[in-house]
PDB file of N, CA and C in Angstrom:
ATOM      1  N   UNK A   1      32.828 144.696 -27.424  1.00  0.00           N
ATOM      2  CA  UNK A   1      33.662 144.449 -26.287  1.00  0.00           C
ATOM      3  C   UNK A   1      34.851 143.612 -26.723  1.00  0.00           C
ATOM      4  N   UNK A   2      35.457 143.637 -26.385  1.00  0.00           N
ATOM      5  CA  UNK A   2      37.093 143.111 -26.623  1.00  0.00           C
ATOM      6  C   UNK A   2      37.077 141.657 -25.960  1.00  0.00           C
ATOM      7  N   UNK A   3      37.420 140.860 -26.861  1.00  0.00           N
ATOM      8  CA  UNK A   3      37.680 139.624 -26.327  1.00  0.00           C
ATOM      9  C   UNK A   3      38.783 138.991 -25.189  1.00  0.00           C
ATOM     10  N   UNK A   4      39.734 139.724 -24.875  1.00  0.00           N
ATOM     11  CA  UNK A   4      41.104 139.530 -24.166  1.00  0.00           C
ATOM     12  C   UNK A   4      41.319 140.601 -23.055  1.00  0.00           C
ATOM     13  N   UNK A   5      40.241 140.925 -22.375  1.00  0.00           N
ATOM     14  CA  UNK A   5      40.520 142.142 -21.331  1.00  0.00           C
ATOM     15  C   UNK A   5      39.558 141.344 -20.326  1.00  0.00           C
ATOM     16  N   UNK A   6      39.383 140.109 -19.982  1.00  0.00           N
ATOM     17  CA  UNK A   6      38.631 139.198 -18.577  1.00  0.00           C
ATOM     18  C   UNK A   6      39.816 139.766 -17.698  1.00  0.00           C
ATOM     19  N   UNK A   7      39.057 139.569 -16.615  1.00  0.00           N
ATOM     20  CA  UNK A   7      39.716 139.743 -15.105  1.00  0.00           C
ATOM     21  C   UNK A   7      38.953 139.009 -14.071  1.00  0.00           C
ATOM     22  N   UNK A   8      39.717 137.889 -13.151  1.00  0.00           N
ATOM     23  CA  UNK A   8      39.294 137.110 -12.412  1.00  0.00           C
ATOM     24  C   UNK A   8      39.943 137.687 -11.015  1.00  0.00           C
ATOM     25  N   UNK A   9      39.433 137.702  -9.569  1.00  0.00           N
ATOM     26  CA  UNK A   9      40.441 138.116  -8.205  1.00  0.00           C
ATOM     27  C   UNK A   9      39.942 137.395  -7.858  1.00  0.00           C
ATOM     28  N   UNK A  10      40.220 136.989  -6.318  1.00  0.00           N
ATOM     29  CA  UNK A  10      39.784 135.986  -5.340  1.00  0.00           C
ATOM     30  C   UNK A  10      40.113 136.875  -4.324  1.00  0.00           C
ATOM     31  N   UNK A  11      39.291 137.194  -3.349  1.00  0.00           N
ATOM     32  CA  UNK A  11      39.777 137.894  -2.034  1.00  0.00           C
ATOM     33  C   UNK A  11      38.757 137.292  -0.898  1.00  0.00           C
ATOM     34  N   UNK A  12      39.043 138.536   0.180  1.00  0.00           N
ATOM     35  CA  UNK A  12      38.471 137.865   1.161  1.00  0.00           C
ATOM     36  C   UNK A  12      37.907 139.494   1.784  1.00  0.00           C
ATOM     37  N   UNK A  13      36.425 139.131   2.231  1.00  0.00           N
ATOM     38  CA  UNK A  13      35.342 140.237   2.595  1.00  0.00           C
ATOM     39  C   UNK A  13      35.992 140.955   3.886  1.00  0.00           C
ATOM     40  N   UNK A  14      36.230 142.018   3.736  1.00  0.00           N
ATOM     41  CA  UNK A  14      36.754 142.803   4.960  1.00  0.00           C
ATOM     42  C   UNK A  14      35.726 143.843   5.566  1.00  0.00           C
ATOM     43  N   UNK A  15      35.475 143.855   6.219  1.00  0.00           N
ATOM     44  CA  UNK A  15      34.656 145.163   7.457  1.00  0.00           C
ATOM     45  C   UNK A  15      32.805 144.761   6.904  1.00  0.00           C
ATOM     46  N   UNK A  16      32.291 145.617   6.799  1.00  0.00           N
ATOM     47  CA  UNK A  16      30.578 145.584   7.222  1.00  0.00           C
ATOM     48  C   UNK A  16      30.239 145.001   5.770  1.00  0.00           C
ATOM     49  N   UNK A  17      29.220 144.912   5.684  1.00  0.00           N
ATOM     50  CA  UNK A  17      28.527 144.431   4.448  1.00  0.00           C
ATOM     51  C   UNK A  17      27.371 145.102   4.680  1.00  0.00           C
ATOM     52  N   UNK A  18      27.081 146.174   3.579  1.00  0.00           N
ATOM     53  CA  UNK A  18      26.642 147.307   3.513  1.00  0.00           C
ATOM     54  C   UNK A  18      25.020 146.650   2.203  1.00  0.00           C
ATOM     55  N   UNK A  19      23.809 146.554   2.695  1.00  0.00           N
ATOM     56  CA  UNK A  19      22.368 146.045   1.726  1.00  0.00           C
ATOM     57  C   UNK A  19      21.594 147.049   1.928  1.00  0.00           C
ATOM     58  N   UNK A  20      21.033 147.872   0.600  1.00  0.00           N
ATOM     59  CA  UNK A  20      20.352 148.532   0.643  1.00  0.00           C
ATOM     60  C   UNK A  20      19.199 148.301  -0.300  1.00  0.00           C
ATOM     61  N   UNK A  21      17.999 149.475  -0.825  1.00  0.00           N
ATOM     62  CA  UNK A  21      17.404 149.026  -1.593  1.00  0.00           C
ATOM     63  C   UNK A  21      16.990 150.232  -2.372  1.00  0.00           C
ATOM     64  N   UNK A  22      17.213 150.604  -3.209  1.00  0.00           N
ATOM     65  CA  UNK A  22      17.379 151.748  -4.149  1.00  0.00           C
ATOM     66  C   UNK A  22      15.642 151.854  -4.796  1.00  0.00           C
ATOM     67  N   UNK A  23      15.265 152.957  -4.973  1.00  0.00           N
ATOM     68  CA  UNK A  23      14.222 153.180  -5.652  1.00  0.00           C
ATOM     69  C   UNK A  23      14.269 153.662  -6.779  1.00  0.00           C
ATOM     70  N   UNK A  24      14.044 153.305  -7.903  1.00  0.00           N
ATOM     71  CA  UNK A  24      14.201 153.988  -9.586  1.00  0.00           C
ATOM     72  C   UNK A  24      13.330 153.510 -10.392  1.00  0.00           C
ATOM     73  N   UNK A  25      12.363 154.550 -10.547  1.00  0.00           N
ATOM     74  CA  UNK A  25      11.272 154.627 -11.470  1.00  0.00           C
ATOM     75  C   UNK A  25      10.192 153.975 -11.038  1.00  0.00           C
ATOM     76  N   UNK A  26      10.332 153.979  -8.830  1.00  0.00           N
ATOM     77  CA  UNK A  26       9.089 153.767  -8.401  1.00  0.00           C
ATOM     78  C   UNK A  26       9.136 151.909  -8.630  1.00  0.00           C
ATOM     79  N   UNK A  27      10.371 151.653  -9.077  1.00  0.00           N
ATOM     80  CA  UNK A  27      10.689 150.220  -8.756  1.00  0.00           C
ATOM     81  C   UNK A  27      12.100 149.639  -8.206  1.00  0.00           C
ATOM     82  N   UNK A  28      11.668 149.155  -6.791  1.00  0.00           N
ATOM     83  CA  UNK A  28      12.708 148.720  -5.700  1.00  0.00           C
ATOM     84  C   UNK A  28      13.925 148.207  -6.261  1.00  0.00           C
ATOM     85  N   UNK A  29      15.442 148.568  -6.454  1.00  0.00           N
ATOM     86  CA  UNK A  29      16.584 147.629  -6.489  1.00  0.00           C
ATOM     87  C   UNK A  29      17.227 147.731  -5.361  1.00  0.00           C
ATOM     88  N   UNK A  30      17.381 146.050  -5.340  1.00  0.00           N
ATOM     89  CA  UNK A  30      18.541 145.865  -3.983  1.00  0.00           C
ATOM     90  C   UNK A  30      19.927 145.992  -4.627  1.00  0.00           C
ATOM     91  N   UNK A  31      20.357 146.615  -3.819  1.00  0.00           N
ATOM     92  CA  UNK A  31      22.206 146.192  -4.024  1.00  0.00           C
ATOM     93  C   UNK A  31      22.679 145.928  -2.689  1.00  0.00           C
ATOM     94  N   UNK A  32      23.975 145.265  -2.806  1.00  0.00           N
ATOM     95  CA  UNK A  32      25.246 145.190  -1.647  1.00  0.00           C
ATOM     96  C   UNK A  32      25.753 145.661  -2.009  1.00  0.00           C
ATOM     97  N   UNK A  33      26.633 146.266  -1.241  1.00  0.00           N
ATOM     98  CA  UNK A  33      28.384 147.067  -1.219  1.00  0.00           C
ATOM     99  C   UNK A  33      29.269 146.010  -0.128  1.00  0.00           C
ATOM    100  N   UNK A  34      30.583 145.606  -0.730  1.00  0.00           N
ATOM    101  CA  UNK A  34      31.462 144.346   0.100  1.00  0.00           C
ATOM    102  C   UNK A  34      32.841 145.288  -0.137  1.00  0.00           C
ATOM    103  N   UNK A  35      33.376 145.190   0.621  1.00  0.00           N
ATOM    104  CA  UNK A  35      34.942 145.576   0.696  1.00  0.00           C
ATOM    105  C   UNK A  35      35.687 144.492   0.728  1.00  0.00           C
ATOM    106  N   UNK A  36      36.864 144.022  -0.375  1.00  0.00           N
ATOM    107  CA  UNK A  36      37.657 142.526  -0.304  1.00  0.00           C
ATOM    108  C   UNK A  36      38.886 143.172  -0.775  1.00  0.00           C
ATOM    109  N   UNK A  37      39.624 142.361   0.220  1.00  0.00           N
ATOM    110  CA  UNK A  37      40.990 142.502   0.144  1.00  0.00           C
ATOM    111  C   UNK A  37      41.779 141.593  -1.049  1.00  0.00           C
ATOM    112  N   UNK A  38      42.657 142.032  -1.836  1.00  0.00           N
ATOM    113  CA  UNK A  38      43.320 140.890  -2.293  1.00  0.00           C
ATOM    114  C   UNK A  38      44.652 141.051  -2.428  1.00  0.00           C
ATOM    115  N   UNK A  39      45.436 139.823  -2.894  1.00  0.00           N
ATOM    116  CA  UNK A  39      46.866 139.863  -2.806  1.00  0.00           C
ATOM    117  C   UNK A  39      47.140 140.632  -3.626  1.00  0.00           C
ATOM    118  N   UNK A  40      48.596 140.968  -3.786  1.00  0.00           N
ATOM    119  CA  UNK A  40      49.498 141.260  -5.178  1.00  0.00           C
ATOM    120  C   UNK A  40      49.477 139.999  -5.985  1.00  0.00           C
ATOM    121  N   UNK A  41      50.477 140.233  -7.115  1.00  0.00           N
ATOM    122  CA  UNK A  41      51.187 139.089  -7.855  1.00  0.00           C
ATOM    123  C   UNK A  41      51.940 138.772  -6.852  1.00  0.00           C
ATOM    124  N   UNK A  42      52.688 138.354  -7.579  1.00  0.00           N
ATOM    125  CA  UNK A  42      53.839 137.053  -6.434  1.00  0.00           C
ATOM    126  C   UNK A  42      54.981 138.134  -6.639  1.00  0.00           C
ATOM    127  N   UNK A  43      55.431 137.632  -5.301  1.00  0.00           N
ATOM    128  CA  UNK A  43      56.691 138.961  -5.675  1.00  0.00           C
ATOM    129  C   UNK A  43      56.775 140.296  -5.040  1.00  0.00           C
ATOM    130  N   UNK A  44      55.547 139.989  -5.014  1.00  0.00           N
ATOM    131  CA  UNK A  44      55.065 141.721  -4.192  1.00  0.00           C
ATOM    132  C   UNK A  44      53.836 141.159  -3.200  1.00  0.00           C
ATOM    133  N   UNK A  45      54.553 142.491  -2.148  1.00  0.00           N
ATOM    134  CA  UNK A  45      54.049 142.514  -0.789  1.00  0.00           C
ATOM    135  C   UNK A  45      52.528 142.758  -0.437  1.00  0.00           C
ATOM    136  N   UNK A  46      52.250 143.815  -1.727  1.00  0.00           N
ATOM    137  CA  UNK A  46      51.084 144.831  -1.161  1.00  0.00           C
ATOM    138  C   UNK A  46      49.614 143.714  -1.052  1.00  0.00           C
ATOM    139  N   UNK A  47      49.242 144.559  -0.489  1.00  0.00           N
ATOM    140  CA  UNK A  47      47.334 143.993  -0.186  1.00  0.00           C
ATOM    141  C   UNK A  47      46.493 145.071  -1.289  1.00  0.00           C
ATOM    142  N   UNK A  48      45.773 144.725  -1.765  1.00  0.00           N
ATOM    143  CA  UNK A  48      44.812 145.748  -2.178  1.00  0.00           C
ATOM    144  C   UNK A  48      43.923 145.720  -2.391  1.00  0.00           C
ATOM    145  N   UNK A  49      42.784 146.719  -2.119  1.00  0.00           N
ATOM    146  CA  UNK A  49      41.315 146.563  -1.719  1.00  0.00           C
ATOM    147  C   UNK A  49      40.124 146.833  -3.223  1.00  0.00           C
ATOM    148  N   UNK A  50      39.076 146.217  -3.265  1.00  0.00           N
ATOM    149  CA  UNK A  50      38.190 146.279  -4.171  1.00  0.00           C
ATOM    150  C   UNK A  50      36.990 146.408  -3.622  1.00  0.00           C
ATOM    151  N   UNK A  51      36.113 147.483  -3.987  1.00  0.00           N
ATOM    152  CA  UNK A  51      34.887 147.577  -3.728  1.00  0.00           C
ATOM    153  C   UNK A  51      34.202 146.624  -4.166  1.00  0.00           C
ATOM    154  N   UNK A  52      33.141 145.806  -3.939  1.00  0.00           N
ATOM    155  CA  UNK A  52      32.258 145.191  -4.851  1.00  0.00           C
ATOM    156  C   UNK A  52      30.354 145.490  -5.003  1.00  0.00           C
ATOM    157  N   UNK A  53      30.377 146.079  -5.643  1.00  0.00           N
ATOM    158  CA  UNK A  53      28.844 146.105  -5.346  1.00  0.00           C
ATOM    159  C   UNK A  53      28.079 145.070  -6.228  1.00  0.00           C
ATOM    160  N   UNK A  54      26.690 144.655  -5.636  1.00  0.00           N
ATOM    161  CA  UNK A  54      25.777 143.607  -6.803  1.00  0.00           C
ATOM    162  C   UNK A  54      24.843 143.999  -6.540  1.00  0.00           C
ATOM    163  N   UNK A  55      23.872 144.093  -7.280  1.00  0.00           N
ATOM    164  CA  UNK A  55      22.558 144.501  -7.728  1.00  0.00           C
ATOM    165  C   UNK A  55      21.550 143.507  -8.277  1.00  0.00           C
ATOM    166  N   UNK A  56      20.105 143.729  -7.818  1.00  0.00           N
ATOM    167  CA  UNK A  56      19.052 143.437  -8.086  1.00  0.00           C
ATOM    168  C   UNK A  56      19.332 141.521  -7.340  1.00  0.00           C
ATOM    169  N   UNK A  57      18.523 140.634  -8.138  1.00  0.00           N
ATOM    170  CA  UNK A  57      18.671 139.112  -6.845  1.00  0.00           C
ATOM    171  C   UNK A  57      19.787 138.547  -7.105  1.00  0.00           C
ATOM    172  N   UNK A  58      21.012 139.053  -7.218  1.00  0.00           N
ATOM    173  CA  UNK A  58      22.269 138.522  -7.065  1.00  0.00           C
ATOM    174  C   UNK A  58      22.551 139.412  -5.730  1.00  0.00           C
ATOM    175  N   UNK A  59      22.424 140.360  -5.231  1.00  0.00           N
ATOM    176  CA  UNK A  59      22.499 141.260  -4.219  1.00  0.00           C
ATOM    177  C   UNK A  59      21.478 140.430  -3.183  1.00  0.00           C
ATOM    178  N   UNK A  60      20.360 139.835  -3.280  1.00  0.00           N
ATOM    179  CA  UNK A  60      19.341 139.550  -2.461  1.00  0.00           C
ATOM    180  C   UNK A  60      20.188 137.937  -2.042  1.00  0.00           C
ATOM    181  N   UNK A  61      20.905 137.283  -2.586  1.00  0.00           N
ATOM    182  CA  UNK A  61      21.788 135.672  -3.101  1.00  0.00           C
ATOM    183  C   UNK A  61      22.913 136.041  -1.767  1.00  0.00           C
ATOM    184  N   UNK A  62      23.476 137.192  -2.257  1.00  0.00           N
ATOM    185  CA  UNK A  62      24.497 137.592  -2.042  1.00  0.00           C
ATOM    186  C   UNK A  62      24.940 137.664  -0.161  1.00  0.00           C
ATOM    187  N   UNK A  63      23.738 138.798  -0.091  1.00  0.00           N
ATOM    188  CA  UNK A  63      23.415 138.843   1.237  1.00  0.00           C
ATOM    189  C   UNK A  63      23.073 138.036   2.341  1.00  0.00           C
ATOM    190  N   UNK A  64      22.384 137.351   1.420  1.00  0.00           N
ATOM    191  CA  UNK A  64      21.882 136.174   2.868  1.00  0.00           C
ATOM    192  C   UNK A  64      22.688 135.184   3.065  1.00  0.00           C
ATOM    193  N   UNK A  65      24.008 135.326   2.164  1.00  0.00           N
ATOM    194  CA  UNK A  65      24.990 133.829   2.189  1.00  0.00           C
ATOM    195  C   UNK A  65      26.109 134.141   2.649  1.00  0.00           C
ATOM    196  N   UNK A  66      26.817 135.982   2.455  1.00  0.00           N
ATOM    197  CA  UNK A  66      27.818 136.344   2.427  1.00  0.00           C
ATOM    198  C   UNK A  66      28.192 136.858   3.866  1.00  0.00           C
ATOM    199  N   UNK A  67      29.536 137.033   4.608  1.00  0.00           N
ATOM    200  CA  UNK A  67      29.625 137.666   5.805  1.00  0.00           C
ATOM    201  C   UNK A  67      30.819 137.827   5.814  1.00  0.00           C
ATOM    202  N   UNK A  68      31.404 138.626   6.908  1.00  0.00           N
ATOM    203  CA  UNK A  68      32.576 139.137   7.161  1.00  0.00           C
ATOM    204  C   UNK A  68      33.261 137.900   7.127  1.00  0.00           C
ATOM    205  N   UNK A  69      34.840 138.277   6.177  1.00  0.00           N
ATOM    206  CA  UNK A  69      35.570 136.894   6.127  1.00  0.00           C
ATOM    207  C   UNK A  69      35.520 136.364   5.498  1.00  0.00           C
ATOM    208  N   UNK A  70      34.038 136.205   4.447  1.00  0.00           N
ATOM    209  CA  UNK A  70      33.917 134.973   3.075  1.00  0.00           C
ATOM    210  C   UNK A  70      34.883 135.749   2.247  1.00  0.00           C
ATOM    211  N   UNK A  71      35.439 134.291   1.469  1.00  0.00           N
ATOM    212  CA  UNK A  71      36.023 134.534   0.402  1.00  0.00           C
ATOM    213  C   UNK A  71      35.087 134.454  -0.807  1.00  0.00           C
ATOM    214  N   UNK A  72      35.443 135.283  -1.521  1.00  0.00           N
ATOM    215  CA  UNK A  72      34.526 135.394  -3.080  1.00  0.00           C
ATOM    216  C   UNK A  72      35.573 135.639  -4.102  1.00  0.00           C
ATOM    217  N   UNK A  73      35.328 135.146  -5.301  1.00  0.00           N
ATOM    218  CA  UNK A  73      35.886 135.306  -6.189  1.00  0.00           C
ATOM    219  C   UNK A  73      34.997 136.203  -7.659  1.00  0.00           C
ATOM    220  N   UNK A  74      35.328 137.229  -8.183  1.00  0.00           N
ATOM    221  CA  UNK A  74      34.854 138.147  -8.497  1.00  0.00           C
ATOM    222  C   UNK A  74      34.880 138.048 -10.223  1.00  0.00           C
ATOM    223  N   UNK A  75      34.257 137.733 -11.286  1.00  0.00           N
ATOM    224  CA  UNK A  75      35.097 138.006 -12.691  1.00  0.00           C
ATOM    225  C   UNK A  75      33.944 139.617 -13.569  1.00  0.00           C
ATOM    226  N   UNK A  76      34.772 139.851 -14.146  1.00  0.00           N
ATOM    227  CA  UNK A  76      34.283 140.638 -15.100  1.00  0.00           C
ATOM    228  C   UNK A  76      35.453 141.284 -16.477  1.00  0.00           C
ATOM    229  N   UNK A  77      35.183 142.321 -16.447  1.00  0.00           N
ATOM    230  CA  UNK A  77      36.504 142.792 -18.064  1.00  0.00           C
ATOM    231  C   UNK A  77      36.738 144.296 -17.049  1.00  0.00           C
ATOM    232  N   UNK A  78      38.076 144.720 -17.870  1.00  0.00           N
ATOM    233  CA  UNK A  78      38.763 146.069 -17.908  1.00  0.00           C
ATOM    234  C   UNK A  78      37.994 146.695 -18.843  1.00  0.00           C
TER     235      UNK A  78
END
């Protein structure tokens, strides 16, 4: 993995918050699905949206803390 491709957003949870619980290999995973809005850079107008899904007890964390409106801040890589 490449050392210089992190990506950090900060947005804010828009519409339902979607918890389910997936079955694979006859063993239960939870996930969420979150819809978050976030800004542009500076400079620019636009809004733009990010799916987020989490899985297994970060999804179970997730759910019982998270609601329409929280802000979350998201990191992972390109």
């Amino acid at each position: 993995m490449a050392r210089n491709n992190r990506v950090a957003v900060q947005g804010d949870i828009t519409g339902d918050i979607y918890y389910d619980v997936l079955q694979l290999a006859n063993k239960p995973l939870p996930f969420l699905r979150v819809y978050m809005m976030i800004n542009a850079s500076r400079g620019s107008k636009e809004v733009k949206g990010l799916r987020v899904v989490f899985y297994g007890i970060l999804a179970e964390l997730a759910e019982a803390h998270l609601q329409k409106g929280s802000r979350i801040e998201v990191e992972g890589h390109l």
